[in-house]
Protein backbone atom coordinates (compact mmCIF):
# COMPACT_ATOMS: atom_id res chain seq x y z
CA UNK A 1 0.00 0.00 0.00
CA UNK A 2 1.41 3.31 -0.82
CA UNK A 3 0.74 5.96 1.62
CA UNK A 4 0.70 9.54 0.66
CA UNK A 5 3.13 11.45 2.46
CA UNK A 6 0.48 14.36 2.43
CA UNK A 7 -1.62 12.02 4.43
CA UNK A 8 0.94 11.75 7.73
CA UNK A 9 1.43 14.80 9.55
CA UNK A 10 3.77 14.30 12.77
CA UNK A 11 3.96 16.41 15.69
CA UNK A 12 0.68 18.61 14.86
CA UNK A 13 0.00 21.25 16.70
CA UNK A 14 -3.10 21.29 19.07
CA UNK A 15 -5.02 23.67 17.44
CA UNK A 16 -5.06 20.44 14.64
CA UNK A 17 -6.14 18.01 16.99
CA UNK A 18 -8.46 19.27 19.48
CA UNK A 19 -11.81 21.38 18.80
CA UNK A 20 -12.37 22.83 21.66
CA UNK A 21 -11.17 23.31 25.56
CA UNK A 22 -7.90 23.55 24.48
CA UNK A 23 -5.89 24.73 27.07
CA UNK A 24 -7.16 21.39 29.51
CA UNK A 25 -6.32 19.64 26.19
CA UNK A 26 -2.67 20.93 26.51
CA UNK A 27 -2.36 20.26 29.76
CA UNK A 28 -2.69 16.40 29.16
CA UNK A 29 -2.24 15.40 26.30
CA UNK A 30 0.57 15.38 23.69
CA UNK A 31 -0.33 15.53 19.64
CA UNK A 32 2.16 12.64 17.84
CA UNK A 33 0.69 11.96 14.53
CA UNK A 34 -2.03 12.90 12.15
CA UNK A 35 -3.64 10.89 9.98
CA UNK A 36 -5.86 11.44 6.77
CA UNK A 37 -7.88 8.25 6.16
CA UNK A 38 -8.68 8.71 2.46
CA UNK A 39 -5.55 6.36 1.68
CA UNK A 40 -7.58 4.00 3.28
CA UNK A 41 -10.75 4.29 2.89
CA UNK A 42 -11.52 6.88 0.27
CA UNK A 43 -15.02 7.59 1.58
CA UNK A 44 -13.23 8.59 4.75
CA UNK A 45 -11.67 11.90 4.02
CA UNK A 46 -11.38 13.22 7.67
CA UNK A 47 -8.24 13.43 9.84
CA UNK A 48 -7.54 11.54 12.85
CA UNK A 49 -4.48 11.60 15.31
CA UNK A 50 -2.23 9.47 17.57
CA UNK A 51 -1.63 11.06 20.67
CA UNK A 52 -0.51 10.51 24.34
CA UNK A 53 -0.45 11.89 27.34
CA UNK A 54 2.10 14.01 29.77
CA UNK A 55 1.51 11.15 32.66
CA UNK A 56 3.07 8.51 31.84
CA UNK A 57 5.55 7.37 34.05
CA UNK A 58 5.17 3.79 35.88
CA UNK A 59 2.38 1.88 36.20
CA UNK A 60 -0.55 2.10 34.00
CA UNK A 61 -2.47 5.26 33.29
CA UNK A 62 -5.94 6.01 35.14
CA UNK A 63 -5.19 2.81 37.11
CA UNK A 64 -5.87 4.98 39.84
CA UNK A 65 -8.77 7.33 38.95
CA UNK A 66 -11.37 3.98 38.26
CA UNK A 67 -14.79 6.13 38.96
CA UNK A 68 -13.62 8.05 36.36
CA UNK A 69 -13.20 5.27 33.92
CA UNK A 70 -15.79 4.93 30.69
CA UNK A 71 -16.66 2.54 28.25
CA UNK A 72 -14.01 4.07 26.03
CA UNK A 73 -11.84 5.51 28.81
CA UNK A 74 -10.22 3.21 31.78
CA UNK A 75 -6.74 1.91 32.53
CA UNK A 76 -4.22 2.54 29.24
CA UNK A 77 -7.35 3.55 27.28
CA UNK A 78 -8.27 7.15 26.28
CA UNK A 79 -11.61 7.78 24.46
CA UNK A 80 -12.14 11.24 21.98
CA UNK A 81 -15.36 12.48 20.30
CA UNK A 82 -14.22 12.93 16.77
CA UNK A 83 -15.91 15.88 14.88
CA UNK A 84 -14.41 17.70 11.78
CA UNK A 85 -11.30 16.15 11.95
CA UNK A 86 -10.64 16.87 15.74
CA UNK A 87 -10.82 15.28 18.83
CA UNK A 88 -12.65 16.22 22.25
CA UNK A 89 -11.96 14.14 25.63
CA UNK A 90 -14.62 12.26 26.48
CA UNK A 91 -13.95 11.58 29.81
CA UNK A 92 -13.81 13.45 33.48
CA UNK A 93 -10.76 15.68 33.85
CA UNK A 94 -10.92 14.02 37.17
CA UNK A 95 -9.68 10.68 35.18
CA UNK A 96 -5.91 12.09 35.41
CA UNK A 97 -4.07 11.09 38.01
CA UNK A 98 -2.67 14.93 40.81
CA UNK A 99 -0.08 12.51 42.87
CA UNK A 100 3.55 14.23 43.01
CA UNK A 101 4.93 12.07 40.92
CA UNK A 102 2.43 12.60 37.80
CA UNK A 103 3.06 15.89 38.36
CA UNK A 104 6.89 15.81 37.69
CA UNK A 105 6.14 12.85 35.04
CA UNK A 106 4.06 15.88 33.36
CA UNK A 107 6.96 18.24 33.67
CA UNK A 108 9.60 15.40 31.94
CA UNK A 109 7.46 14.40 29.18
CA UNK A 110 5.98 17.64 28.11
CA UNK A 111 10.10 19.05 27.85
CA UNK A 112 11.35 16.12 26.01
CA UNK A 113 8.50 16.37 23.34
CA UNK A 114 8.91 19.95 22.97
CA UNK A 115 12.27 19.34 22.08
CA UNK A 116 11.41 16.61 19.88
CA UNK A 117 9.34 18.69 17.98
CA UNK A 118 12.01 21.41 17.41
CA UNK A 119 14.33 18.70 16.64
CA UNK A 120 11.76 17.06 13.88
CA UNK A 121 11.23 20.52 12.69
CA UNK A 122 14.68 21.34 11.65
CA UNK A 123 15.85 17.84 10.32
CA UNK A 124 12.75 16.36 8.99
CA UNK A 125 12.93 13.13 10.77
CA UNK A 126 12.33 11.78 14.25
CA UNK A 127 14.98 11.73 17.04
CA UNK A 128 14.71 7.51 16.79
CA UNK A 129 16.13 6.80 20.64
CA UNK A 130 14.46 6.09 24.13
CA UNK A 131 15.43 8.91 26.37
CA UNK A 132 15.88 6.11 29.10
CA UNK A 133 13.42 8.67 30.81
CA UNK A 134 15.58 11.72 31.31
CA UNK A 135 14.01 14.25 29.32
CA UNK A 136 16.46 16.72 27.05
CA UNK A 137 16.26 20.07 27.43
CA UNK A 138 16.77 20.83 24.12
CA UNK A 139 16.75 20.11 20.48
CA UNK A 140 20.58 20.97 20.30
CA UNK A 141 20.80 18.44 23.62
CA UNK A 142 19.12 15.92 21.06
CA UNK A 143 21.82 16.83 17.79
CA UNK A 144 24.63 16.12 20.40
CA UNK A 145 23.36 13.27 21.61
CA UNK A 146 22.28 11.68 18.23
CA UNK A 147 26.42 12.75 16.50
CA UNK A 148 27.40 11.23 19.75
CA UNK A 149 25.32 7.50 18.85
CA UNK A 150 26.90 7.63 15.70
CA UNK A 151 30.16 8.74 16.21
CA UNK A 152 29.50 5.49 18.70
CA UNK A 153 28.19 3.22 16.40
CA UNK A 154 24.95 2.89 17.52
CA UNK A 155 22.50 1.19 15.17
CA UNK A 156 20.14 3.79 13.02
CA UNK A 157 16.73 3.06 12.11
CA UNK A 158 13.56 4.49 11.36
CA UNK A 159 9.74 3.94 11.63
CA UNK A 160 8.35 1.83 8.30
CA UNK A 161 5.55 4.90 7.88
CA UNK A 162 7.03 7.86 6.92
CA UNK A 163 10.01 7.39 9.40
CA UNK A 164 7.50 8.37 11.93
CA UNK A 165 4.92 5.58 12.41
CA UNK A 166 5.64 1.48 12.98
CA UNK A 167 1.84 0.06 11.14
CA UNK A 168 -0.68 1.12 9.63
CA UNK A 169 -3.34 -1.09 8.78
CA UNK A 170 -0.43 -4.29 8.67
CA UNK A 171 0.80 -3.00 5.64
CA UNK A 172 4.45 -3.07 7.53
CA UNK A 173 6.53 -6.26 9.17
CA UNK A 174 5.53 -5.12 12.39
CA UNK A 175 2.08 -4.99 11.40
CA UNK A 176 2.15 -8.45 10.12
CA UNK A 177 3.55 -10.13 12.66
CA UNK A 178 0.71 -8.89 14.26
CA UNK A 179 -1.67 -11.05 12.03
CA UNK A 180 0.73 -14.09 12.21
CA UNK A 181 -1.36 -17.35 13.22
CA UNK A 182 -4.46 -15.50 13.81
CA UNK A 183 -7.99 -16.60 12.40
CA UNK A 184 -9.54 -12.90 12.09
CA UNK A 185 -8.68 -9.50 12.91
CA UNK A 186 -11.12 -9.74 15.69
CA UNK A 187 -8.41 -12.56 17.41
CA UNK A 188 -5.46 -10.49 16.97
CA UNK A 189 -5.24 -8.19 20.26
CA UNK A 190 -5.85 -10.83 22.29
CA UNK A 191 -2.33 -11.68 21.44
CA UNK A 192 -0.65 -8.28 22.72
CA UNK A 193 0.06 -6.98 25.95
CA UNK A 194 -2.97 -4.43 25.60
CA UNK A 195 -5.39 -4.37 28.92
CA UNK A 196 -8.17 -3.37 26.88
CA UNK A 197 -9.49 -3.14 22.75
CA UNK A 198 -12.14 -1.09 22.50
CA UNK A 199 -15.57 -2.35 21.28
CA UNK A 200 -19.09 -1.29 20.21
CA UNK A 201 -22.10 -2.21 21.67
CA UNK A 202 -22.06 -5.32 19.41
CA UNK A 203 -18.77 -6.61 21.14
CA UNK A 204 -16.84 -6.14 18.05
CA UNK A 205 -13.90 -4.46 18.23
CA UNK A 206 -13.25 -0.92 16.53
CA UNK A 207 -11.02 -0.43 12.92
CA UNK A 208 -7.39 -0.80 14.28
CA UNK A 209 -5.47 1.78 12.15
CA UNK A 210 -1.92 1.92 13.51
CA UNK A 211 0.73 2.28 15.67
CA UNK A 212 3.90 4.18 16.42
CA UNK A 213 6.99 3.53 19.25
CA UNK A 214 5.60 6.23 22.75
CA UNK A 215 8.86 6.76 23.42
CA UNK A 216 10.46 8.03 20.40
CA UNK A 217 8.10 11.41 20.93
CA UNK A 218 8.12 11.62 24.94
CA UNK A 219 10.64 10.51 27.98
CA UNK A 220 8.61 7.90 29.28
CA UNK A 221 6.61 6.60 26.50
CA UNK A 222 4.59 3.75 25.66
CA UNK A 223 5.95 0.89 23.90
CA UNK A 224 3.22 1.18 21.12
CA UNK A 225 0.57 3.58 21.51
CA UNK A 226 -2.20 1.93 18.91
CA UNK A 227 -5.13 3.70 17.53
CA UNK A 228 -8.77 2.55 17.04
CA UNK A 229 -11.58 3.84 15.10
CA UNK A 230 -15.32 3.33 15.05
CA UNK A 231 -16.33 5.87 12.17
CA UNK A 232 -20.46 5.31 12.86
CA UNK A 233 -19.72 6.34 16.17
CA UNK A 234 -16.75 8.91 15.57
CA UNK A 235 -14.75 7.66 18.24
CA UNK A 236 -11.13 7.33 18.11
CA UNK A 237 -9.58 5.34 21.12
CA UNK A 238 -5.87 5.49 21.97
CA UNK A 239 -4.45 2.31 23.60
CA UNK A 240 -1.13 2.02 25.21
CA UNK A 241 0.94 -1.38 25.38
CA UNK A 242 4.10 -2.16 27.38
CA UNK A 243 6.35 -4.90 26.69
C-alpha cells in the first residue's frame, strides 16, 4: 500500500487536533501523529491523530482514577469524540491522576517532546532513541546526543511509515507479525500486551489503524501507543501497550 506522504502529519500542533477546551487539552495530552484516512478508505476523508499523554511514568495510566473510567476511557485507554477532523476528551478531567509524581512525570514528558518537535522541525525526521526517561532540554541536547550515537556506532533506524509511524493497517513487518497465526482481525489483540481493545455495543472491536513507538516522541513513553476507530460512532480510542 502506498501511503501519501500528504496524508501523515507528525507532531501537529493542538489547534489540529483538538476542537475545543484547548488549554485542559494541553495540559494532558501530547499531539504525535495525524492521519488522513482517504488512503484508506476513500469515503473517509477526515483526519484523525495518535496522541498521548504528559503522565506517563510507571504503572498504567488512570489505574488509579477507576470512577472516572468509561466505556471508552479506563486503565491505558483514552476515548475522543471525533468531529471535523478533531478530537474532544470524552472523559472526566478528574480521570488524570494529581499525585507528586504525575506531576513531575508531566513536567519530563511535556520538555522532552517539545524538544522533539524542534528537533523534527529542523531535520525532517524523528529523534529515533528512548530517552531512558531523562528528558532533554533541548533540540541541540538531542543533535549532540544523536552525532554522539553515531560517532558510537549505535545502530540507526527508522519507523516503516514515513520514518514516523511502525503500522498502519499491517501494511508493515511489524504490522504483520501482528496477524501471524491468527484466524480474524477480531483474534489479533488478544495476542498483545494491551489491557483493553475497545468495542461497540455489538462486542466487536473498533477499525485498528496503527501504531507508532511512545517513546520516540516523549521521555517515558509507551511501547506502542495503537489507535482505534469506530467511524459510525466517531470515536477514536488510543491504547497504550508495554512490553
Amino acid at each position: 500500500m502506498s501511503i501519501p506522504q500528504t496524508c501523515i502529519k507528525p507532531f501537529p500542533d493542538y489547534e489540529d487536533v483538538f476542537n475545543k477546551e484547548i488549554e485542559e487539552h494541553k495540559k494532558h495530552f501530547l499531539p504525535l501523529c495525524s492521519i488522513n484516512l482517504k488512503f484508506l478508505y476513500p469515503e473517509w476523508d477526515e483526519w484523525i491523530h495518535i496522541v498521548s499523554v504528559k503522565e506517563i511514568y510507571d504503572g498504567s495510566v488512570g489505574e488509579t482514577t477507576q470512577s472516572f473510567h468509561t466505556n471508552f476511557t479506563k486503565e491505558d485507554m483514552i476515548g475522543f469524540d471525533v468531529a471535523d477532523g478533531k478530537y474532544a476528551f470524552e472523559g472526566n478531567w478528574d480521570y488524570f491522576s494529581k499525585d507528586p509524581i504525575s506531576s513531575e512525570a508531566y513536567i519530563h514528558n511535556d520538555k522532552d517532546y517539545r524538544a522533539r518537535k524542534e528537533f523534527y522541525a529542523s531535520h525532517q525526521h524523528i529523534y529515533p532513541y528512548s530517552s531512558f526517561g531523562e528528558p532533554f532540554e533541548s533540540a541541540k541536547a538531542l543533535e549532540d546526543d544523536f552525532d554522539q550515537k553515531q560517532k558510537s556506532g549505535w545502530g540507526l533506524s527508522y519507523p516503516k511509515v514515513h520514518g514516523v509511524m511502525d503500522d498502519i493497517r499491517f501494511t508493515t513487518s511489524e504490522g504483520m507479525d501482528l496477524l501471524e497465526d491468527c484466524e480474524s482481525e477480531e483474534k489479533i489483540f488478544d495476542y498483545t500486551n494491551l489491557l483493553y481493545v475497545p468495542k461497540d455495543e455489538h462486542n466487536r472491536p473498533f477499525t485498528y489503524i496503527g501504531f507508532l513507538t511512545g517513546y520516540y516522541f516523549q521521555a517515558y513513553g509507551a511501547d506502542r501507543v495503537y489507535l482505534f476507530y469506530n467511524q459510525s460512532l466517531k470515536k477514536a480510542v488510543i491504547c497504550f501497550e508495554y512490553t
